[in-house]
Protein backbone atom coordinates (compact mmCIF):
# COMPACT_ATOMS: atom_id res chain seq x y z
CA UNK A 1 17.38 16.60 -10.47
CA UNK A 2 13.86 18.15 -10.39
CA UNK A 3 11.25 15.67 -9.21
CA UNK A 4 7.15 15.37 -9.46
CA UNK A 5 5.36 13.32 -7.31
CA UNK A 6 2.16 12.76 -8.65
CA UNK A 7 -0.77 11.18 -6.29
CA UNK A 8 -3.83 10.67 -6.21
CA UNK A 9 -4.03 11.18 -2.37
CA UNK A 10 -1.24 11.37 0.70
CA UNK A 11 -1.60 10.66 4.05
CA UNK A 12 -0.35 9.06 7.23
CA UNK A 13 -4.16 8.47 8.41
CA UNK A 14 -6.16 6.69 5.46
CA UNK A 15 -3.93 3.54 6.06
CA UNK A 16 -2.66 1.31 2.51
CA UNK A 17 -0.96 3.36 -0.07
CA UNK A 18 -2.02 6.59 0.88
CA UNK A 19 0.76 7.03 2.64
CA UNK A 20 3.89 6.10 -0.21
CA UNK A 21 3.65 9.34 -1.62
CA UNK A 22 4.23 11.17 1.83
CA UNK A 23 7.38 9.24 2.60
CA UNK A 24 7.94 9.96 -1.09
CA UNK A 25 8.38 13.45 -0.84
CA UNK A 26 9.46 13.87 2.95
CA UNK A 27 12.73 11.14 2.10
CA UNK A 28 13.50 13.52 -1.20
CA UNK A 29 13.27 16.74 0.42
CA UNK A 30 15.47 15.85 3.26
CA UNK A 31 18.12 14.77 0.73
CA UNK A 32 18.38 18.23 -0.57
CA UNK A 33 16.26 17.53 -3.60
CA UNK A 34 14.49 19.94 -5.63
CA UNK A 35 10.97 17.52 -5.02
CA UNK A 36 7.18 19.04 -5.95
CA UNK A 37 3.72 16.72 -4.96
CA UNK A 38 0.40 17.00 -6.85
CA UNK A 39 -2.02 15.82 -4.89
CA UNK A 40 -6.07 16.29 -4.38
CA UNK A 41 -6.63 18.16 -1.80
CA UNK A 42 -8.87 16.12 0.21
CA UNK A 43 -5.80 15.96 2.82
CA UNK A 44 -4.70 19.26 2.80
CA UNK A 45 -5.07 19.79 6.15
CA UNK A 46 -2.63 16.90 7.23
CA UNK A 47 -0.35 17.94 4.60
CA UNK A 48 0.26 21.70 5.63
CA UNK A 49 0.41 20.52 9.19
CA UNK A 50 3.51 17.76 7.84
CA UNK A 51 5.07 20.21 5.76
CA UNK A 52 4.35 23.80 6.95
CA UNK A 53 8.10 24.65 4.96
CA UNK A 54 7.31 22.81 1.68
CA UNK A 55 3.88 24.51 0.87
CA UNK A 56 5.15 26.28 -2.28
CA UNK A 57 5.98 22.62 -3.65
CA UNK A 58 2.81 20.77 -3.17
CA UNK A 59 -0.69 21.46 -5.56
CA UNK A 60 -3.52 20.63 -4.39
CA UNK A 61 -6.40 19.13 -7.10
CA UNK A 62 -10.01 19.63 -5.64
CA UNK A 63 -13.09 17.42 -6.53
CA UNK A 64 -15.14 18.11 -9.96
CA UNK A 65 -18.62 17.91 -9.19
CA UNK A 66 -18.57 14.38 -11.33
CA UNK A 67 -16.58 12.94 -8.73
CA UNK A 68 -19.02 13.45 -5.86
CA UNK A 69 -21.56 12.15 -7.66
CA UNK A 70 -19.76 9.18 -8.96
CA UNK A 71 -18.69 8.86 -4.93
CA UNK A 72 -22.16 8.67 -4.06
CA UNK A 73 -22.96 5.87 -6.93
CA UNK A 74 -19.99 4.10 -5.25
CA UNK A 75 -21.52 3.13 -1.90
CA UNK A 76 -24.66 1.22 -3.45
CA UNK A 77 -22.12 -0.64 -5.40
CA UNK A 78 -19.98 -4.09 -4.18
CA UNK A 79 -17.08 -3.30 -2.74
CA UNK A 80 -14.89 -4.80 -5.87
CA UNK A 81 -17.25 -3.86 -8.46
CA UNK A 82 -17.46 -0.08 -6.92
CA UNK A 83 -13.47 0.11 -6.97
CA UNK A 84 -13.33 -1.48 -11.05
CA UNK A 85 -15.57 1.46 -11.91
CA UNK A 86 -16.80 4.69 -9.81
CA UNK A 87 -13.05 4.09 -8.16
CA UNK A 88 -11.26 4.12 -11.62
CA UNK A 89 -13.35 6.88 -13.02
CA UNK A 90 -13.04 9.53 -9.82
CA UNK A 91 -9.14 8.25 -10.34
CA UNK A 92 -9.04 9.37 -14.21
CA UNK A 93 -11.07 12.49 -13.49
CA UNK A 94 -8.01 13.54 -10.90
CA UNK A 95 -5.35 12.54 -13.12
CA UNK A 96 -6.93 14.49 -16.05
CA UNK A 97 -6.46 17.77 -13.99
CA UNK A 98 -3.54 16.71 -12.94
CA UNK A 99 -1.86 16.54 -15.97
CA UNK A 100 -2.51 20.70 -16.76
CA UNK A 101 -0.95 20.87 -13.35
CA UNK A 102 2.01 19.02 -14.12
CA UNK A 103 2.73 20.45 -17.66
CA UNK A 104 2.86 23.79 -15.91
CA UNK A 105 5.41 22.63 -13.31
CA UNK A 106 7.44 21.46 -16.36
CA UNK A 107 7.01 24.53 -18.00
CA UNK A 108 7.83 26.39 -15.00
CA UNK A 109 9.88 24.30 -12.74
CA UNK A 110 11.84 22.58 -15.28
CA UNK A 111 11.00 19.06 -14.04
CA UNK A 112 13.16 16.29 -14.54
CA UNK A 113 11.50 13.27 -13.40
CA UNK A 114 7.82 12.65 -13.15
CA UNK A 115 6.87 9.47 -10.43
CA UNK A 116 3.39 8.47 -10.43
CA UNK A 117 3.67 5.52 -7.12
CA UNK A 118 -0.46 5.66 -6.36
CA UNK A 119 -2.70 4.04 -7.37
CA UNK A 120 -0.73 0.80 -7.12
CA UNK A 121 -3.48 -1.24 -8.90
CA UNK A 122 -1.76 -2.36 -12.21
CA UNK A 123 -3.85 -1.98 -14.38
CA UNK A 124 -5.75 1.06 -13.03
CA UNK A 125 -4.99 3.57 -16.55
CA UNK A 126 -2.58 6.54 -16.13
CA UNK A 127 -3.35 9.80 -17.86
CA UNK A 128 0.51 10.98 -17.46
CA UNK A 129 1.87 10.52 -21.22
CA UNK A 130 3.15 12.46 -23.57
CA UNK A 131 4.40 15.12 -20.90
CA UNK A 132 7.97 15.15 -22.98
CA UNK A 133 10.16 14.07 -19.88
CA UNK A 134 11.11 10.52 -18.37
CA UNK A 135 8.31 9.09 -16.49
CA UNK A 136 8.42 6.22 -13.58
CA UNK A 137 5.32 4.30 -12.19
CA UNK A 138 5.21 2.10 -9.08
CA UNK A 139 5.69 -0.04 -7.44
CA UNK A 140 2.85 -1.57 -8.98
CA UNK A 141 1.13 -4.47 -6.20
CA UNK A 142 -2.21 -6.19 -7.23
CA UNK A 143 -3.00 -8.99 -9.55
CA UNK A 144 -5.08 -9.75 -6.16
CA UNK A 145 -7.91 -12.14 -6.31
CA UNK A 146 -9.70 -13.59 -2.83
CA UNK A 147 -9.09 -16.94 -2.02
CA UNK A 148 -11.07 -19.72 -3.99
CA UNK A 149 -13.01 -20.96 -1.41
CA UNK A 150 -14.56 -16.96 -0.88
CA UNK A 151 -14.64 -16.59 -4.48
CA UNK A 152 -17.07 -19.32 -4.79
CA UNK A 153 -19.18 -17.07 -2.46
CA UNK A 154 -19.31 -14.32 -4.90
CA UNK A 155 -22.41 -13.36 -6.45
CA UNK A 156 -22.76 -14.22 -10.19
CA UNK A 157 -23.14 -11.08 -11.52
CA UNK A 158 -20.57 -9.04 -9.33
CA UNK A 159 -17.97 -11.60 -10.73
CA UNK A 160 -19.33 -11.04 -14.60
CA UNK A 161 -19.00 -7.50 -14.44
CA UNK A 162 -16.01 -7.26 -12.56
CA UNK A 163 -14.30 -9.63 -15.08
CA UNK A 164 -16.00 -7.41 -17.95
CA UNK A 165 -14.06 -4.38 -15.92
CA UNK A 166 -10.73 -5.98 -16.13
CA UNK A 167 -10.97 -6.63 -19.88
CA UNK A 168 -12.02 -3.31 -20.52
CA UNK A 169 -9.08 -2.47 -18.75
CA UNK A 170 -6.59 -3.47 -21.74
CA UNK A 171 -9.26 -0.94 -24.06
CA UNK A 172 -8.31 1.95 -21.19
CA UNK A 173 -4.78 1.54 -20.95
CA UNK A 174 -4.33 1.50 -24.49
CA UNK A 175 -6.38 4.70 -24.41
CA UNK A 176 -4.77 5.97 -21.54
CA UNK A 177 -1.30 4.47 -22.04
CA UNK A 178 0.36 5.99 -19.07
CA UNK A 179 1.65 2.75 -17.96
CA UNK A 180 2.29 1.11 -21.13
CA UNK A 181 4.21 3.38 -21.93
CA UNK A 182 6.09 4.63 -18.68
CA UNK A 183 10.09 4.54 -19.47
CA UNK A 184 9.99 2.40 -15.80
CA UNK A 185 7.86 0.59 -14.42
CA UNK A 186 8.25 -0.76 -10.91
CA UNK A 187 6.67 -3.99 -9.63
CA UNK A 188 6.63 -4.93 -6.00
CA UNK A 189 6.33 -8.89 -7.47
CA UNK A 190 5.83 -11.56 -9.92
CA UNK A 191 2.67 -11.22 -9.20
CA UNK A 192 1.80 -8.05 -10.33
CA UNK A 193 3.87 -8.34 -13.42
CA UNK A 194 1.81 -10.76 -14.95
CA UNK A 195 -1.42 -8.85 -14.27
CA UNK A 196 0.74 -5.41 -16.38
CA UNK A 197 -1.14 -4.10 -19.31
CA UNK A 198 -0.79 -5.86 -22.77
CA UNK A 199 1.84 -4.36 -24.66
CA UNK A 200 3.84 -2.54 -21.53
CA UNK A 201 7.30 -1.48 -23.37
CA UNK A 202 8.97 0.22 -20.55
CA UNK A 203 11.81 -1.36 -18.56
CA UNK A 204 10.39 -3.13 -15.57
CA UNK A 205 12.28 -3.59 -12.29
CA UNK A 206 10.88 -4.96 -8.97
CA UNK A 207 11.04 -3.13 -6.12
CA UNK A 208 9.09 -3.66 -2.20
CA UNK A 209 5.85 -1.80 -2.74
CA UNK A 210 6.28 -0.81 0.72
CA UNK A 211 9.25 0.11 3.73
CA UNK A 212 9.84 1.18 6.85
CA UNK A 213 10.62 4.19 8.83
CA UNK A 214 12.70 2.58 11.68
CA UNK A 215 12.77 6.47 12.80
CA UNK A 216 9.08 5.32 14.00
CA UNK A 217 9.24 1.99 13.92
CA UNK A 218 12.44 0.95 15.97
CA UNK A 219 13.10 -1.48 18.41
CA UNK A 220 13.87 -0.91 21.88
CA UNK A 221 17.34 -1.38 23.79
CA UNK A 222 14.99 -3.99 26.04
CA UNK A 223 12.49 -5.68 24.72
CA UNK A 224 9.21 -5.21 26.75
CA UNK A 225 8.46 -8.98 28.62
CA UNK A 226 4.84 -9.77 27.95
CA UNK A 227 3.08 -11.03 30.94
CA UNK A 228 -0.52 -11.67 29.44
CA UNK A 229 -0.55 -12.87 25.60
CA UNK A 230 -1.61 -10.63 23.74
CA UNK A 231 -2.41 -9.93 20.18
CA UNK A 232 -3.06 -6.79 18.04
CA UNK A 233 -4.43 -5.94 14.75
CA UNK A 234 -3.64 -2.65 13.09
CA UNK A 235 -5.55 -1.80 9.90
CA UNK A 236 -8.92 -0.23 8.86
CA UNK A 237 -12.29 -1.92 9.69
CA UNK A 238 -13.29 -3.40 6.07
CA UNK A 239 -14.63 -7.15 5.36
CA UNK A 240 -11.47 -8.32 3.17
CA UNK A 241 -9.44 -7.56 6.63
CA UNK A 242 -11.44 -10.76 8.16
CA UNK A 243 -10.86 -9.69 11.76
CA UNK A 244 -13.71 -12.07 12.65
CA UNK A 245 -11.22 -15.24 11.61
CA UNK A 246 -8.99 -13.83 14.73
CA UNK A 247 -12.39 -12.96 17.19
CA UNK A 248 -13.93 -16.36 16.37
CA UNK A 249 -10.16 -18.06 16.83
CA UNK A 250 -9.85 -16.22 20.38
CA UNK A 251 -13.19 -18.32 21.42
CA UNK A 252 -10.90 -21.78 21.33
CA UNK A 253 -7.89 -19.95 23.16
CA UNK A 254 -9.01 -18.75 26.34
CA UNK A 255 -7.07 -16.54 28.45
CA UNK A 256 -5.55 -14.80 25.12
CA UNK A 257 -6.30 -10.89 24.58
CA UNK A 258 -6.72 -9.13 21.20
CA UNK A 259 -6.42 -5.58 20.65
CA UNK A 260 -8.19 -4.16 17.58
CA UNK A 261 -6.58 -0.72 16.33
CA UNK A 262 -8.33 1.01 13.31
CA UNK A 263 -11.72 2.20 12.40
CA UNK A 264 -14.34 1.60 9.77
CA UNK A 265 -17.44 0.46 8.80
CA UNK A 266 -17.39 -3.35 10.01
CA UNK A 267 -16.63 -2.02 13.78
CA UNK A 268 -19.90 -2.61 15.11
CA UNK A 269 -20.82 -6.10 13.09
CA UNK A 270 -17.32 -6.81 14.46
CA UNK A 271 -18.28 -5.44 18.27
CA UNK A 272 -21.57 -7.61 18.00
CA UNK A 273 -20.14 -10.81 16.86
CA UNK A 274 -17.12 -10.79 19.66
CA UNK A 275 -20.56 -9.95 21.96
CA UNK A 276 -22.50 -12.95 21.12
CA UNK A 277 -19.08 -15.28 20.54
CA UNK A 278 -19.15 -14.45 24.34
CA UNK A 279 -15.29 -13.44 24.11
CA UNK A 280 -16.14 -9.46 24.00
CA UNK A 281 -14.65 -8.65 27.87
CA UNK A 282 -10.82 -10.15 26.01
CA UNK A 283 -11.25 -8.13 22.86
CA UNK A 284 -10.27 -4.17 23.32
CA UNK A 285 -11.56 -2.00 20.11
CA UNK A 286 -9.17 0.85 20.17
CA UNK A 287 -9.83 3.02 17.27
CA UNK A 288 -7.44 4.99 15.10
CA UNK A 289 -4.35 5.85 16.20
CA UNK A 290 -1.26 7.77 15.31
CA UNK A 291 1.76 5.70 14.03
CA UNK A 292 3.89 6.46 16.95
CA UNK A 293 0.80 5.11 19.08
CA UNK A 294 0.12 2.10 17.17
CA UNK A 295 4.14 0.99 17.63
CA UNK A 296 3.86 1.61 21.42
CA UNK A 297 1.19 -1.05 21.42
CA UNK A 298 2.59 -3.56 18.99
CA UNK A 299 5.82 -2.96 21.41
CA UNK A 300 3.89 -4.86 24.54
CA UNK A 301 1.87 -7.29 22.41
CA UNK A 302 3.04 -11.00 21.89
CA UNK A 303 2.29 -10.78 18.11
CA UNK A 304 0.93 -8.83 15.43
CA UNK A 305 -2.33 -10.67 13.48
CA UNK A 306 -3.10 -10.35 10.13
CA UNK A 307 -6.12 -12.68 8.85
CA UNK A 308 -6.89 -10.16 5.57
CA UNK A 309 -8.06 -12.24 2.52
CA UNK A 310 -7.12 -9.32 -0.21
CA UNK A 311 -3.80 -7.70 1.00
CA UNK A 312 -1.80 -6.54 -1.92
CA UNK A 313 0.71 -5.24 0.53
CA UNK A 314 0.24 -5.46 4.25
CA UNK A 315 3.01 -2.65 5.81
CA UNK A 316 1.90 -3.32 9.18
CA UNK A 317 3.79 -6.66 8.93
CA UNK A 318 6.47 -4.71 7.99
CA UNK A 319 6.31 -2.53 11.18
CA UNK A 320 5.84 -5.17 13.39
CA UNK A 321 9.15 -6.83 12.55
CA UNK A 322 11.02 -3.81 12.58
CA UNK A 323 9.51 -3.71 16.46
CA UNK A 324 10.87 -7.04 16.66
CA UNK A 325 7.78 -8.66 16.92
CA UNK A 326 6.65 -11.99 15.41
CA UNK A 327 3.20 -11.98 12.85
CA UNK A 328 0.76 -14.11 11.77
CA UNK A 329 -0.69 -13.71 8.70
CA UNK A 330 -2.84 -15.38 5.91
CA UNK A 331 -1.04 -16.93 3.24
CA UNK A 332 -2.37 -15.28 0.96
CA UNK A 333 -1.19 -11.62 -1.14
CA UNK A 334 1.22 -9.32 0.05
CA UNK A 335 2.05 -10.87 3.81
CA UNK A 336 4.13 -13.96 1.66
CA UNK A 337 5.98 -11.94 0.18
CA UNK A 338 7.34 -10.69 3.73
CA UNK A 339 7.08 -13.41 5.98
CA UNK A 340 8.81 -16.72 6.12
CA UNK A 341 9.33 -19.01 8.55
CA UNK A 342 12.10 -17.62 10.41
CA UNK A 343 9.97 -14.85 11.58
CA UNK A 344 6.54 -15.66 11.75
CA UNK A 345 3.47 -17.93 10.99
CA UNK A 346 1.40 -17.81 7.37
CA UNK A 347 -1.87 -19.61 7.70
CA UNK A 348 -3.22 -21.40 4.32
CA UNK A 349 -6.62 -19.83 3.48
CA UNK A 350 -7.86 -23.17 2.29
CA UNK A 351 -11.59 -22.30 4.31
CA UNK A 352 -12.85 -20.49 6.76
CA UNK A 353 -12.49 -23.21 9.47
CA UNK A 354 -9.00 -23.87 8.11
CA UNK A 355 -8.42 -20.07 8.65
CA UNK A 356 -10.14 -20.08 12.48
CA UNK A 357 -8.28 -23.00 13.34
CA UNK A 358 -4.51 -22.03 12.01
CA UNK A 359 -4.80 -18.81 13.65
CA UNK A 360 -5.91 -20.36 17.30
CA UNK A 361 -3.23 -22.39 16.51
CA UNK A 362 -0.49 -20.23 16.20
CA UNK A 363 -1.40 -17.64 18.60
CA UNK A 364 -1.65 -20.42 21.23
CA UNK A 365 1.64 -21.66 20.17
CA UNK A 366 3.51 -17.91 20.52
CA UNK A 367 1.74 -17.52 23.89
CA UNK A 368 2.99 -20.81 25.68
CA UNK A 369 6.39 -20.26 23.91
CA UNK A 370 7.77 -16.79 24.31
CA UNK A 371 11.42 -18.00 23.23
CA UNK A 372 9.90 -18.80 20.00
CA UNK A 373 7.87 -15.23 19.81
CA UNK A 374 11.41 -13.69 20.80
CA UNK A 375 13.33 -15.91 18.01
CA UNK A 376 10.98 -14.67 15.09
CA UNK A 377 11.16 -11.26 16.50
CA UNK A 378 14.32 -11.27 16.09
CA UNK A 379 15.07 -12.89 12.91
CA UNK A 380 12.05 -10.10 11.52
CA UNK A 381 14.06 -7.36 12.54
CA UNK A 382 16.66 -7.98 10.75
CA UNK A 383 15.02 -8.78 7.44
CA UNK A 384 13.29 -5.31 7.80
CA UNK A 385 16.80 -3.43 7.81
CA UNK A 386 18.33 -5.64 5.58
CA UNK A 387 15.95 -5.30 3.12
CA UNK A 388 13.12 -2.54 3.58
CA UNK A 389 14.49 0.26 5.10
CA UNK A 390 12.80 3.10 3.85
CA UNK A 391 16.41 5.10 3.41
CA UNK A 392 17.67 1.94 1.57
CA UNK A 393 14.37 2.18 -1.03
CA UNK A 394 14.85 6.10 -1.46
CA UNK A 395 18.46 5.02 -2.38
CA UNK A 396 17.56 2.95 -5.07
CA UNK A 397 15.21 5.37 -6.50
CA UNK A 398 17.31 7.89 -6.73
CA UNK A 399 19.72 5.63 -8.66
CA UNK A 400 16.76 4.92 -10.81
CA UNK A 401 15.94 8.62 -11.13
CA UNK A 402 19.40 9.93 -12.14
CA UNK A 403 20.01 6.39 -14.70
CA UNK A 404 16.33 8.21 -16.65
CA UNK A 405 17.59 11.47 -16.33
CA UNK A 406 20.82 10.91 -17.74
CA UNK A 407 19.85 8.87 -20.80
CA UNK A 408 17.03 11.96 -21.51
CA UNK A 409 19.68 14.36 -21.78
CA UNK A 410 21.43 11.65 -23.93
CA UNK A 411 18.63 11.15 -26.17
CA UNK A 412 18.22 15.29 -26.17
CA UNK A 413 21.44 15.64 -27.10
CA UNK A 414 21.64 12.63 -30.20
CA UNK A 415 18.61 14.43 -31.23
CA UNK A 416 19.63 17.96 -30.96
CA UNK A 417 23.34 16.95 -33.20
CA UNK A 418 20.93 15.14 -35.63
CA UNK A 419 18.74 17.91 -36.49
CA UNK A 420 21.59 20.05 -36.80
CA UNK A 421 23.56 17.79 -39.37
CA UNK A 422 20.22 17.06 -41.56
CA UNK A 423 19.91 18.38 -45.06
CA UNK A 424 18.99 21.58 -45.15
């Protein structure tokens, strides 16, 4: 098989979905498989530094001068309203040169298998139709609204126009039918199969969004005792992460720490607020790090924390079992669909004190009970390599991969004997 990843970025550093495509192509390529990435070339530089061997594979698709300026539009725009518009539009614009670069590969590679797994928005349109070989999307994750009692919050004419956005969104996909008419579609949830474009024919299987590399992300022969609790976020520094729920929660448990790993624009509210909370000396703002960095830390924490009000997915939960370490988490998105009981704490967003008060809760409760922190470490390990093992995922799509290639030479063929047999 001859494979196209098709993306509209890749990288280990942006955090989210960036980063599918990457393990994407690495996992393929060191199977042996003929594998090819189209990608904008806004991470270039990380790319040729991951793959300095597989440069002849991967196309790069630079900005159109549209793009910056739609960018720049963006950041005087609501967050959600910004993403339903300037964010789609910069998407199609990539996509659209994408496509020339992908009918060439076709042309010239003899591609097999196109798989489009970013953006994972559902109903974001895809431009890749009509290409003339099988074509996989996904895993899908969204469907994603914040909790009602933030919704309520919203301004009224952010939430008119971003509901206007997602009925336009049927009008684009029908336009654009990429997704509608993908011959699989992958869905990381029930979810995100409801919120699928209107009229989606292709055959629709659910898959995790997102796995683990327990090359990185491994436990240790010995777990590391904790002698301080301690508690760590990973993730980037936006408002719909909600790390102030977990620095105004550490004000009611004294004598717990809280590590803050990631960067972004809501650092220095974030710095201030722990500042005037009076709790700043117990909260350590690391900044980015590297993913073999971030799993040294989660190693000596107590728990991983997770208070984000609009996760789709949420891999760092992921990683933090597979380090055999307990999480708490909002019950809310993509962290219930990974976390149960056995292995660690969801905390109903039913307000913002309910929110404060179940995460005070349950870090207090894993710090004065370390068997319990060790038990849910445990039992999260091995629901991570029972069932999100990167290797294991890369399995199943190459089962799904050679199943679409198979029936198109099928079809090719039932259509090739056909033509030949008609009337002449």
């Amino acid at each position: 098989m001859r494979i196209c990843i098709v993306a509209e970025h890749a990288s280990t550093r942006f955090g989210g979905e960036a980063i599918l495509p990457v393990h994407y192509f690495r996992l393929l390529r060191s199977r042996g498989l003929a594998t090819w990435l189209v990608v904008h070339s806004r991470t270039r530089k990380e790319l040729e530094e991951l793959f300095p061997h597989d440069l002849d594979r991967i196309r790069f698709i630079p900005d159109a001068w549209l793009q910056k300026v739609s960018f720049r539009l963006s950041t005087f725009l609501p967050r959600r309203l910004a993403e339903a518009t300037c964010g789609v539009f910069n998407q199609a614009v990539t996509q659209l040169r994408q496509r020339k670069v992908v009918r060439e590969l076709i042309r010239t590679e003899k591609i097999d298998i196109i798989h489009q797994p970013i953006p994972v928005a559902p109903r974001v349109p895809s431009l890749l139709f009509g290409l003339g070989v099988p074509r996989v999307v996904g895993p899908l994750n969204g469907g994603m609204d914040y909790p009602p009692f933030l919704k309520s919050g919203e301004s009224t004419i952010t939430s008119a126009l971003v509901s206007i956005a997602r009925r336009f969104s049927d009008l684009s996909n029908t336009i654009f039918p990429g997704k509608k008419h993908a011959d699989v579609v992958l869905v990381a949830n029930q979810r995100t199969r409801r919120a699928l474009p209107t009229g989606t024919s292709g055959r629709i299987i659910e898959l995790p969004e997102n796995g683990v590399d327990l090359e990185v992300w491994r436990e240790p022969d010995v777990q590391i005792p904790v002698t301080i609790p301690r508690f760590v976020f990973v993730g980037r520094l936006v408002d719909w992460k909600a790390v102030d729920i977990v620095i105004q929660a550490l004000k009611d448990c004294p004598g717990l720490t809280l590590e803050v790993i990631g960067d972004g624009p809501m650092l220095e509210p974030w710095r201030t607020m722990a500042a005037q909370l009076g709790v700043a000396k117990r909260i350590q703002f690391t900044g980015w790090l590297s993913q073999s960095e971030c799993a040294a830390r989660i190693l000596t924490a107590t728990a991983l924390v997770l208070p984000s009000i609009y996760e789709c997915g949420g891999a760092v939960v992921l990683e933090a079992m597979a380090m055999g370490k307990p999480v708490i988490a909002s019950n809310w998105g993509g962290p219930a669909d990974y976390l149960d009981a056995s292995c660690g704490i969801l905390v109903e967003p039913a307000s913002r004190d309910a929110l404060v008060k179940g995460f005070a809760d349950a870090m207090q409760l894993l710090a004065d009970s370390p068997a319990i922190a060790r038990s849910m470490g445990a039992a999260g390990r091995e629901r991570v390599v029972r069932e999100f093992d990167w290797q294991k995922k890369i399995d199943r799509m190459i089962e799904i991969y050679t199943e679409l290639a198979e029936q198109s030479v099928v079809s090719a063929t039932s259509k090739d004997a056909t033509m030949t047999n008609a009337p002449v």
